[in-house]
PDB file of N, CA and C in Angstrom:
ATOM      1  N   UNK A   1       0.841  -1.168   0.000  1.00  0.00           N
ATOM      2  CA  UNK A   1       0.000   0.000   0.000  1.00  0.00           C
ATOM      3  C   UNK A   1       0.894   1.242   0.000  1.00  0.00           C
ATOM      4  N   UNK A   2       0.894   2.529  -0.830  1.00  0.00           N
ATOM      5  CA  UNK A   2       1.084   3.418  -0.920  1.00  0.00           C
ATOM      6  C   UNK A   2       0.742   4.488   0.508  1.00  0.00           C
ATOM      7  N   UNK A   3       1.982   4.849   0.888  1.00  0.00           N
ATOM      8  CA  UNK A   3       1.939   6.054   1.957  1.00  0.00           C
ATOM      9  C   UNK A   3       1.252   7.245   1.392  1.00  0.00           C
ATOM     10  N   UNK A   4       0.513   7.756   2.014  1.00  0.00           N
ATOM     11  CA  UNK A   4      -0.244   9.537   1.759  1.00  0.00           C
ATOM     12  C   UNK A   4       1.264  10.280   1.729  1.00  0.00           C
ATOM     13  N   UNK A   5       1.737  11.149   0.849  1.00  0.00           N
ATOM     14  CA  UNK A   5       2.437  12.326   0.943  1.00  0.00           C
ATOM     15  C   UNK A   5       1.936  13.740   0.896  1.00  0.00           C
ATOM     16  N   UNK A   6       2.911  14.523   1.496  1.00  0.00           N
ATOM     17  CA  UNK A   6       2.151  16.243   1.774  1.00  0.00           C
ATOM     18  C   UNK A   6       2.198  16.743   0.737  1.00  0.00           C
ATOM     19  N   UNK A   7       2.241  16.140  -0.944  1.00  0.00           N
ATOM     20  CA  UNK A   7       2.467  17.158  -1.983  1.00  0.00           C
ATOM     21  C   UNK A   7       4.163  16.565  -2.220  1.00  0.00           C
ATOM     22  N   UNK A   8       4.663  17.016  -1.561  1.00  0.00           N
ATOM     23  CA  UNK A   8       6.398  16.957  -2.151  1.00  0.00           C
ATOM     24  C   UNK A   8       7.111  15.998  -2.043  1.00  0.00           C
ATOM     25  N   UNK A   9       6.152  14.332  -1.726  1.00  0.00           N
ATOM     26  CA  UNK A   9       7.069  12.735  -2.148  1.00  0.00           C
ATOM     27  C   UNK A   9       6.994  12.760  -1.133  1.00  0.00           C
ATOM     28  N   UNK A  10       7.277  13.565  -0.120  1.00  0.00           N
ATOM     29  CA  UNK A  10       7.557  12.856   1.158  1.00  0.00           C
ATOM     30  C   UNK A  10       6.283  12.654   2.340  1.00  0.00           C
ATOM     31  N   UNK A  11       6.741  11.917   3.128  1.00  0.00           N
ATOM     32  CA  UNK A  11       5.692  11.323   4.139  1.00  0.00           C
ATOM     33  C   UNK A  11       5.524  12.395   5.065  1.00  0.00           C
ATOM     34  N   UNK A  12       4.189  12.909   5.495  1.00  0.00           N
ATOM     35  CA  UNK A  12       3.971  13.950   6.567  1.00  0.00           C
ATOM     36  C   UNK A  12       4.366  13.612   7.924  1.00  0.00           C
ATOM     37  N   UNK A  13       4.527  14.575   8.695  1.00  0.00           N
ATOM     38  CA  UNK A  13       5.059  14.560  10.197  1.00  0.00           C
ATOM     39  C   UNK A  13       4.128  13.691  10.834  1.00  0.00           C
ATOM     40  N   UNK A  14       4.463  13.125  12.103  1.00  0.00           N
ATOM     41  CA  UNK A  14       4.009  12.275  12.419  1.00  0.00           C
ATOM     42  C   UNK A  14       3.092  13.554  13.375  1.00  0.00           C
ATOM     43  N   UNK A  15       1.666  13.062  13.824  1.00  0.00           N
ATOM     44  CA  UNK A  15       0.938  14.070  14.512  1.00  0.00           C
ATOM     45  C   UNK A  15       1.491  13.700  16.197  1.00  0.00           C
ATOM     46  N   UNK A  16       1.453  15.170  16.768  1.00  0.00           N
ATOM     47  CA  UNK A  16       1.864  14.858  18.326  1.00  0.00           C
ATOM     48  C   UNK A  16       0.076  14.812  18.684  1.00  0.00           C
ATOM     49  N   UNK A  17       0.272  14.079  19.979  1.00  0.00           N
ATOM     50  CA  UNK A  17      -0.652  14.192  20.860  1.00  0.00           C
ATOM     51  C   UNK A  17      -0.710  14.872  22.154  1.00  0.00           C
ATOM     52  N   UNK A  18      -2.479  15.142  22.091  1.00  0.00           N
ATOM     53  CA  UNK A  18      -2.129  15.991  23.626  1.00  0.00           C
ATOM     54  C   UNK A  18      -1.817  15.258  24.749  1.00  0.00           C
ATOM     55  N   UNK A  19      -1.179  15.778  25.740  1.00  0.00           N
ATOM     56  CA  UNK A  19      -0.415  15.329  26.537  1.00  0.00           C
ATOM     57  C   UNK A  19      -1.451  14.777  27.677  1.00  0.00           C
ATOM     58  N   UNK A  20      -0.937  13.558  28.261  1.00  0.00           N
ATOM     59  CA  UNK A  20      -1.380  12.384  29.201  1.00  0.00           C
ATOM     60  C   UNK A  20      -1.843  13.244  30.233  1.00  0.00           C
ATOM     61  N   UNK A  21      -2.873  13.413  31.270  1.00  0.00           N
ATOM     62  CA  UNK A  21      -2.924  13.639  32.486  1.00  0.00           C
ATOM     63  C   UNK A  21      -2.327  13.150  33.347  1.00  0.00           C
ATOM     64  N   UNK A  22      -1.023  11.843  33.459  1.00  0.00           N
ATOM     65  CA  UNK A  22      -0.111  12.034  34.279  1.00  0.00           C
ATOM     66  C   UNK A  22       1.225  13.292  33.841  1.00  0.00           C
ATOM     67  N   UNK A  23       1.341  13.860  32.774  1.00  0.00           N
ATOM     68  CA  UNK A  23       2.262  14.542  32.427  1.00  0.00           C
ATOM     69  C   UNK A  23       1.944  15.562  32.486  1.00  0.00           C
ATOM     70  N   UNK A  24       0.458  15.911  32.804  1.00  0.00           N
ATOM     71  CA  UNK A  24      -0.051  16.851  33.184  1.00  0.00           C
ATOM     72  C   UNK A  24      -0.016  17.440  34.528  1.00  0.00           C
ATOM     73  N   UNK A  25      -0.019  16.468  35.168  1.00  0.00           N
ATOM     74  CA  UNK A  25       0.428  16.484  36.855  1.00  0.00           C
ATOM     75  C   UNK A  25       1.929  16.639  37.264  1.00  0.00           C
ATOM     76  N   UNK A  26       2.511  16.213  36.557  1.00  0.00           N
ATOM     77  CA  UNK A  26       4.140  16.434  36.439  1.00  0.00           C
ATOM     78  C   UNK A  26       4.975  17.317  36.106  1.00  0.00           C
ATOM     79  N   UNK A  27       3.962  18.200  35.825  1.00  0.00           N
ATOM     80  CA  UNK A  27       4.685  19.217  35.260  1.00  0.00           C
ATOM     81  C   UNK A  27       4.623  20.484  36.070  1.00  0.00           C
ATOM     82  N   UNK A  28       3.369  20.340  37.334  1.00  0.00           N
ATOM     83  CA  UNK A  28       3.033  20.971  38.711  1.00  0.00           C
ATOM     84  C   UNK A  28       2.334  22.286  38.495  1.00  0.00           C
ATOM     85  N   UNK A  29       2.371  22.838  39.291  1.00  0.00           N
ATOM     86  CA  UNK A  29       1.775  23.539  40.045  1.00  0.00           C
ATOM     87  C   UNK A  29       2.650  24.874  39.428  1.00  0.00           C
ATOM     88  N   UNK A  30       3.818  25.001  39.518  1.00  0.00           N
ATOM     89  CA  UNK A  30       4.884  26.369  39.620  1.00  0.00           C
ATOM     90  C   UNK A  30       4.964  26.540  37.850  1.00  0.00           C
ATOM     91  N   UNK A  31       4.554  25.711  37.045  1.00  0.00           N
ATOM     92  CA  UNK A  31       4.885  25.712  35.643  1.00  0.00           C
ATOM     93  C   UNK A  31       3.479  26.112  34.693  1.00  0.00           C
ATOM     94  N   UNK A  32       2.221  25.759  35.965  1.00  0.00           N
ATOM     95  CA  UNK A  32       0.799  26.769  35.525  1.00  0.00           C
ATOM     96  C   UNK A  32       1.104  28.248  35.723  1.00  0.00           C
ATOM     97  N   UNK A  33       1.327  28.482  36.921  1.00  0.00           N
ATOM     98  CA  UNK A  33       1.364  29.911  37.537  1.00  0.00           C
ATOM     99  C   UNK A  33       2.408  30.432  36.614  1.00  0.00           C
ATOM    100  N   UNK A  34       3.420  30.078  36.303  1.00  0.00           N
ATOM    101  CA  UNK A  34       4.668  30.842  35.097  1.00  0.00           C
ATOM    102  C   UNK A  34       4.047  30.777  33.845  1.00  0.00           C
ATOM    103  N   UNK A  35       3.081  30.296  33.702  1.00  0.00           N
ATOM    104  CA  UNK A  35       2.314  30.488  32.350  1.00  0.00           C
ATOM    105  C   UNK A  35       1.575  31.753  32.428  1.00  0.00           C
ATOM    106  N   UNK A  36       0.894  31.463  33.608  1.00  0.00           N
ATOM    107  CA  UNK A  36      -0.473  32.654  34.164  1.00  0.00           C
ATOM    108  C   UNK A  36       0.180  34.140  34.035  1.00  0.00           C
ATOM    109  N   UNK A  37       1.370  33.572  35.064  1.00  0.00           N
ATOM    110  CA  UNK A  37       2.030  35.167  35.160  1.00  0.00           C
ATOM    111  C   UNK A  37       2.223  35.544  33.807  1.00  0.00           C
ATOM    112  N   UNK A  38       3.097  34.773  32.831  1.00  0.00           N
ATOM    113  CA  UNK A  38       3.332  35.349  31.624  1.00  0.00           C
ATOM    114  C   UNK A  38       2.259  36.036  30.700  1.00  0.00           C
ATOM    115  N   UNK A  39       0.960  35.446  30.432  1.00  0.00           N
ATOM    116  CA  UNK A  39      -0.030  35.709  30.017  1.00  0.00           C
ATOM    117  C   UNK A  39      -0.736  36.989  30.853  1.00  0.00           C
ATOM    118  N   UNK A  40      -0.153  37.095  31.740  1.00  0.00           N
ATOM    119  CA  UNK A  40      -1.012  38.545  32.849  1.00  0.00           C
ATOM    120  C   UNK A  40       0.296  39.895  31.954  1.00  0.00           C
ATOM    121  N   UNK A  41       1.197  39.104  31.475  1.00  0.00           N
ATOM    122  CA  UNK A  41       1.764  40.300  31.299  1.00  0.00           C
ATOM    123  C   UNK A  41       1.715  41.022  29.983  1.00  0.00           C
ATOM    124  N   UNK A  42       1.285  40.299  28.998  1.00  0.00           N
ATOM    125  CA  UNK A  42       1.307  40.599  27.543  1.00  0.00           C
ATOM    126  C   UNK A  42      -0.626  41.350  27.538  1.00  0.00           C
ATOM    127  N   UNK A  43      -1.099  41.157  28.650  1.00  0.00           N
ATOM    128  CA  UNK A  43      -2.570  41.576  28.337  1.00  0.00           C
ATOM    129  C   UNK A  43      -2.406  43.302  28.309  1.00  0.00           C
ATOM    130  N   UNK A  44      -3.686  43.620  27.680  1.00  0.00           N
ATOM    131  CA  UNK A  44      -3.589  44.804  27.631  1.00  0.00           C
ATOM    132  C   UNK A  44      -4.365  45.703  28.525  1.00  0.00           C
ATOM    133  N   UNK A  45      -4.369  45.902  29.598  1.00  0.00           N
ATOM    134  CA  UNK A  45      -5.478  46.669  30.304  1.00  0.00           C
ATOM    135  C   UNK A  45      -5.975  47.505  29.909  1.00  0.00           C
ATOM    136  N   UNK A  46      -7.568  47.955  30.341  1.00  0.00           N
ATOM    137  CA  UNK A  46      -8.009  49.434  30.099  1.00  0.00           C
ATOM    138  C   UNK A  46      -8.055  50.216  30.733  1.00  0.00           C
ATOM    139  N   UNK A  47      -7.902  51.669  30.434  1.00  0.00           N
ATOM    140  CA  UNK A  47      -7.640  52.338  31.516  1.00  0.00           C
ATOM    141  C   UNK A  47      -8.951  53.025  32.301  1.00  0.00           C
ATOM    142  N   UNK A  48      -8.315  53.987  33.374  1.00  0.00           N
ATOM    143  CA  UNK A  48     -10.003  53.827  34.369  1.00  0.00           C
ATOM    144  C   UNK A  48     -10.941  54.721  33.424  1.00  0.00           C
ATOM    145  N   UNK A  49     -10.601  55.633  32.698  1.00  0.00           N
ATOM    146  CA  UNK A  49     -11.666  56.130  32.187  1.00  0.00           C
ATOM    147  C   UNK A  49     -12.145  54.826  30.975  1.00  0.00           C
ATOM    148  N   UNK A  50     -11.891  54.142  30.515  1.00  0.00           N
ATOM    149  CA  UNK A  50     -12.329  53.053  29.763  1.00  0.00           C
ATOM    150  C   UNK A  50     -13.246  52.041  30.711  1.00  0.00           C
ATOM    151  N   UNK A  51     -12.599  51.658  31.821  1.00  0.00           N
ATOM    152  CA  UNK A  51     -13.218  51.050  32.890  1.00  0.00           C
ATOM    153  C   UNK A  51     -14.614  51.344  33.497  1.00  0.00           C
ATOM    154  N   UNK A  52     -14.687  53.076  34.011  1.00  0.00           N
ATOM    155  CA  UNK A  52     -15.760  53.824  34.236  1.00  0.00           C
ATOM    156  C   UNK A  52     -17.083  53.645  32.605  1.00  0.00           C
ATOM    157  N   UNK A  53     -16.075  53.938  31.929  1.00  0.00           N
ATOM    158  CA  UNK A  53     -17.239  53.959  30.823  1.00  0.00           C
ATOM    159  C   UNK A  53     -18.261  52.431  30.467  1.00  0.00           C
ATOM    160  N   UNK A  54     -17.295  51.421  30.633  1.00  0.00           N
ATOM    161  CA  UNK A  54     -17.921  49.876  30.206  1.00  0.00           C
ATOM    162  C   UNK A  54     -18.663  50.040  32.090  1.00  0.00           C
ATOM    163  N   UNK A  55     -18.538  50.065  32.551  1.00  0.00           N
ATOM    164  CA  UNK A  55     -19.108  50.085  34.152  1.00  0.00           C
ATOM    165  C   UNK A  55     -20.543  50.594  34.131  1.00  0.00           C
ATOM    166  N   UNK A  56     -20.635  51.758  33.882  1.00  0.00           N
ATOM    167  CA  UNK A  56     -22.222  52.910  33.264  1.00  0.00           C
ATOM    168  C   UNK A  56     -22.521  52.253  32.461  1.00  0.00           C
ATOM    169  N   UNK A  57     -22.290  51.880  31.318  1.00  0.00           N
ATOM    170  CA  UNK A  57     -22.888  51.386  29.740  1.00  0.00           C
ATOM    171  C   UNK A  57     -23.284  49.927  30.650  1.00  0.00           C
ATOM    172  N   UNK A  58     -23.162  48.982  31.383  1.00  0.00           N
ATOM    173  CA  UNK A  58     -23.368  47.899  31.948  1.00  0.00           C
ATOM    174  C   UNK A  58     -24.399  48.182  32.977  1.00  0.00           C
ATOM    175  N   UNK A  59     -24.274  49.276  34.276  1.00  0.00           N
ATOM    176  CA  UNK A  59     -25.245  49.380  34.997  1.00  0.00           C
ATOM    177  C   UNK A  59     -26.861  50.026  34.404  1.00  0.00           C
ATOM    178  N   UNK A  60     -26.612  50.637  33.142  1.00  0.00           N
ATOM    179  CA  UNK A  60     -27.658  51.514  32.313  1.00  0.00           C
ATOM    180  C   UNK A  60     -28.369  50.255  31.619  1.00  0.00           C
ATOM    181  N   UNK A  61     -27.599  49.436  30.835  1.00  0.00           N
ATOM    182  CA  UNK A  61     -28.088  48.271  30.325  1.00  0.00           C
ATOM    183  C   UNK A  61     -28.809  47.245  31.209  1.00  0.00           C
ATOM    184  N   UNK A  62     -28.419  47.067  32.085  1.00  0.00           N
ATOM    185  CA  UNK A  62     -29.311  46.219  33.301  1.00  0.00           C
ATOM    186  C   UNK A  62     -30.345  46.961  33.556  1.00  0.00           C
ATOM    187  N   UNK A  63     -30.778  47.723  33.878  1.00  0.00           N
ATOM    188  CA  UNK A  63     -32.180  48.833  34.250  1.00  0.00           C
ATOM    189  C   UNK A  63     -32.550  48.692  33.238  1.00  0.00           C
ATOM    190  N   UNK A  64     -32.218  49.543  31.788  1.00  0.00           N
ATOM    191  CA  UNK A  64     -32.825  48.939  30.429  1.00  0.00           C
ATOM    192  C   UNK A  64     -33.867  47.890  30.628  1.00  0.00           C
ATOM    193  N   UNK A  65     -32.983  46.542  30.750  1.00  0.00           N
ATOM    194  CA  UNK A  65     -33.394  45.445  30.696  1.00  0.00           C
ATOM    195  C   UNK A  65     -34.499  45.352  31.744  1.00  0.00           C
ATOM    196  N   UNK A  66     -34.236  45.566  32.993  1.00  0.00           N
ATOM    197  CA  UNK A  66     -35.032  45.566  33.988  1.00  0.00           C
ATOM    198  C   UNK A  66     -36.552  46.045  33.743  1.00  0.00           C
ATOM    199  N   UNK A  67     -36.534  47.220  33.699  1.00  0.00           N
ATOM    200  CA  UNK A  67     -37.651  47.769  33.250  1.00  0.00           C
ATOM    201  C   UNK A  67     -38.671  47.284  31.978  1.00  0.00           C
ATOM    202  N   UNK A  68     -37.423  46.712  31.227  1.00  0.00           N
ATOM    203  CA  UNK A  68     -37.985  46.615  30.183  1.00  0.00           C
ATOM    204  C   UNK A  68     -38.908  45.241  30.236  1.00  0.00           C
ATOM    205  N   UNK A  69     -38.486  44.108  31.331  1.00  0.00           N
ATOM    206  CA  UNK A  69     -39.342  42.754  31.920  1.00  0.00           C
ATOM    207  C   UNK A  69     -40.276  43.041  32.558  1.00  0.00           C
ATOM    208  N   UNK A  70     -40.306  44.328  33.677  1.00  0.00           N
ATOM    209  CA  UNK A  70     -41.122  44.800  34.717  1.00  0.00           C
ATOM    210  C   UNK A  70     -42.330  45.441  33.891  1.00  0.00           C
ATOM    211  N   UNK A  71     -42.134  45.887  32.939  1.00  0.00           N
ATOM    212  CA  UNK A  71     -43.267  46.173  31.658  1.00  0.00           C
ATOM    213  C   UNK A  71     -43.327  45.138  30.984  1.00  0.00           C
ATOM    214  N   UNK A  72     -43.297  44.381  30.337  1.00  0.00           N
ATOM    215  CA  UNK A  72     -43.729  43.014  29.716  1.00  0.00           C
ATOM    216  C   UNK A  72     -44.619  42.029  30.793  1.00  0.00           C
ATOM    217  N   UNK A  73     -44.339  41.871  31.945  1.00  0.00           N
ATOM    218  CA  UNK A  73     -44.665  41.687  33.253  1.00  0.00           C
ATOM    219  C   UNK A  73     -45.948  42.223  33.275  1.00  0.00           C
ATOM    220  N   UNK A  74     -46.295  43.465  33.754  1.00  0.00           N
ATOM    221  CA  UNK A  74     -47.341  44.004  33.744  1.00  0.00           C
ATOM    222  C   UNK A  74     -48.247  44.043  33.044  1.00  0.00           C
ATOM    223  N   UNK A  75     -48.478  44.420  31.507  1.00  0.00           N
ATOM    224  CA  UNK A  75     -48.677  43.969  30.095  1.00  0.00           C
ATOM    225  C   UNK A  75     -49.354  42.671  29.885  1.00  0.00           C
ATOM    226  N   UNK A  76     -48.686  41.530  30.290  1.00  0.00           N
ATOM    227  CA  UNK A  76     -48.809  40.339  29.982  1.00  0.00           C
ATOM    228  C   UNK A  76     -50.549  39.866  31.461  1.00  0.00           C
ATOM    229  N   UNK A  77     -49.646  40.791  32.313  1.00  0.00           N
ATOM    230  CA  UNK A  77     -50.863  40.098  33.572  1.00  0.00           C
ATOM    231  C   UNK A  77     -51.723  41.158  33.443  1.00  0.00           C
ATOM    232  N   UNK A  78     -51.835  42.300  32.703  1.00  0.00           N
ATOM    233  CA  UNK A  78     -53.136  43.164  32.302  1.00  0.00           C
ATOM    234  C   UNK A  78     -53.780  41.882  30.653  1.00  0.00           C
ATOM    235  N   UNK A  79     -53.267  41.623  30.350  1.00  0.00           N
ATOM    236  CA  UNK A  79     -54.016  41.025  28.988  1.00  0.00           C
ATOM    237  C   UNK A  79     -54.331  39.578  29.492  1.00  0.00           C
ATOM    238  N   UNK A  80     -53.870  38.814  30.641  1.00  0.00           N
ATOM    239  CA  UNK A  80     -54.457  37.447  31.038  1.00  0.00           C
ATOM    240  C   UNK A  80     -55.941  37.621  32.067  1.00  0.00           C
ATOM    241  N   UNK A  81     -55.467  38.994  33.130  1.00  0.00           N
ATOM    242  CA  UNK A  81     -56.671  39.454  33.705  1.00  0.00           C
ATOM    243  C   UNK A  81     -58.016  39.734  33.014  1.00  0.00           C
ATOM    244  N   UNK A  82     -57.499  40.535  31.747  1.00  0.00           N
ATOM    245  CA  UNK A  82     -58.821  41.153  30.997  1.00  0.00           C
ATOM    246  C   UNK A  82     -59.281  39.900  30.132  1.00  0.00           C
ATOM    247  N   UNK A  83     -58.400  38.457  29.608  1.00  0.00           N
ATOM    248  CA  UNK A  83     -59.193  37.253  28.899  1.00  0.00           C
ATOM    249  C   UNK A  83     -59.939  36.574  29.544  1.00  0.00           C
ATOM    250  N   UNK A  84     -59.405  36.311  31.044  1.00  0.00           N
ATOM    251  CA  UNK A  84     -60.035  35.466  31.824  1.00  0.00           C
ATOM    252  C   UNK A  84     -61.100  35.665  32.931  1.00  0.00           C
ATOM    253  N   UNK A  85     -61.217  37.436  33.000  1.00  0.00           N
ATOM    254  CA  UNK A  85     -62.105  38.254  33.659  1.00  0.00           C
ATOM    255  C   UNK A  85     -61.611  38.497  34.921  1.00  0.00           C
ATOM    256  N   UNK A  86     -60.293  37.853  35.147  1.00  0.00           N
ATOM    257  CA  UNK A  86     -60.416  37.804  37.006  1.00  0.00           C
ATOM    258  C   UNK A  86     -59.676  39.284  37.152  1.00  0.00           C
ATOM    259  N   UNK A  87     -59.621  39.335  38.525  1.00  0.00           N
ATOM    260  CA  UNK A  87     -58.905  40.535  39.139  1.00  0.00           C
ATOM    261  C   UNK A  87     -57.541  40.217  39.507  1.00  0.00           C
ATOM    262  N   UNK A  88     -56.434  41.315  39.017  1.00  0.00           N
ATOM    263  CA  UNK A  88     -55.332  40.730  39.721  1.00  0.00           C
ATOM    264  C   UNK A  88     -55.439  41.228  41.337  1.00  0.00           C
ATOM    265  N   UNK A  89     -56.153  42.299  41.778  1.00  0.00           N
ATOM    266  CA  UNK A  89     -55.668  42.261  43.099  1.00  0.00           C
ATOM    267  C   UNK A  89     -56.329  41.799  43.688  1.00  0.00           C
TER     268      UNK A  89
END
């Protein structure tokens, strides 16, 4: 039987696999956190006026929303009251 080639005759790399959960454990504790740290350092923070702004645009959007259920809410139990005749209070 004929080997698959990548195009250029030759035989492709052999594929790695992901690594064992004992090699996962072996590799500890101090070699996550030197990852973490590294990755904390290339991020880009925003600054506080960026911070303040997504903060408002988030607390404004929740009320939005809020209100906007607390009326659908109301709405919904004014149009089941008035089909079914009863009283809500």
């Amino acid at each position: 039987m004929k080997q698959p080639t990548n195009g250029s005759g030759k035989k492709p790399a052999p594929r790695t696999s992901a690594p064992t959960p004992q090699q996962v454990r072996r590799a500890g504790a101090n070699t996550f956190v030197q990852g973490v740290y590294a990755e904390l350092k290339r991020v880009t923070w925003p600054t506080r006026e960026e911070w303040m702004t997504a903060t408002g645009l988030t607390i404004g959007l929740v009320v939005v929303v809020g209100l906007f259920t607390a009326g659908c809410d109301h709405l919904f139990g004014w149009i089941i009251a008035t089909v079914t005749g009863s009283s809500t209070r």
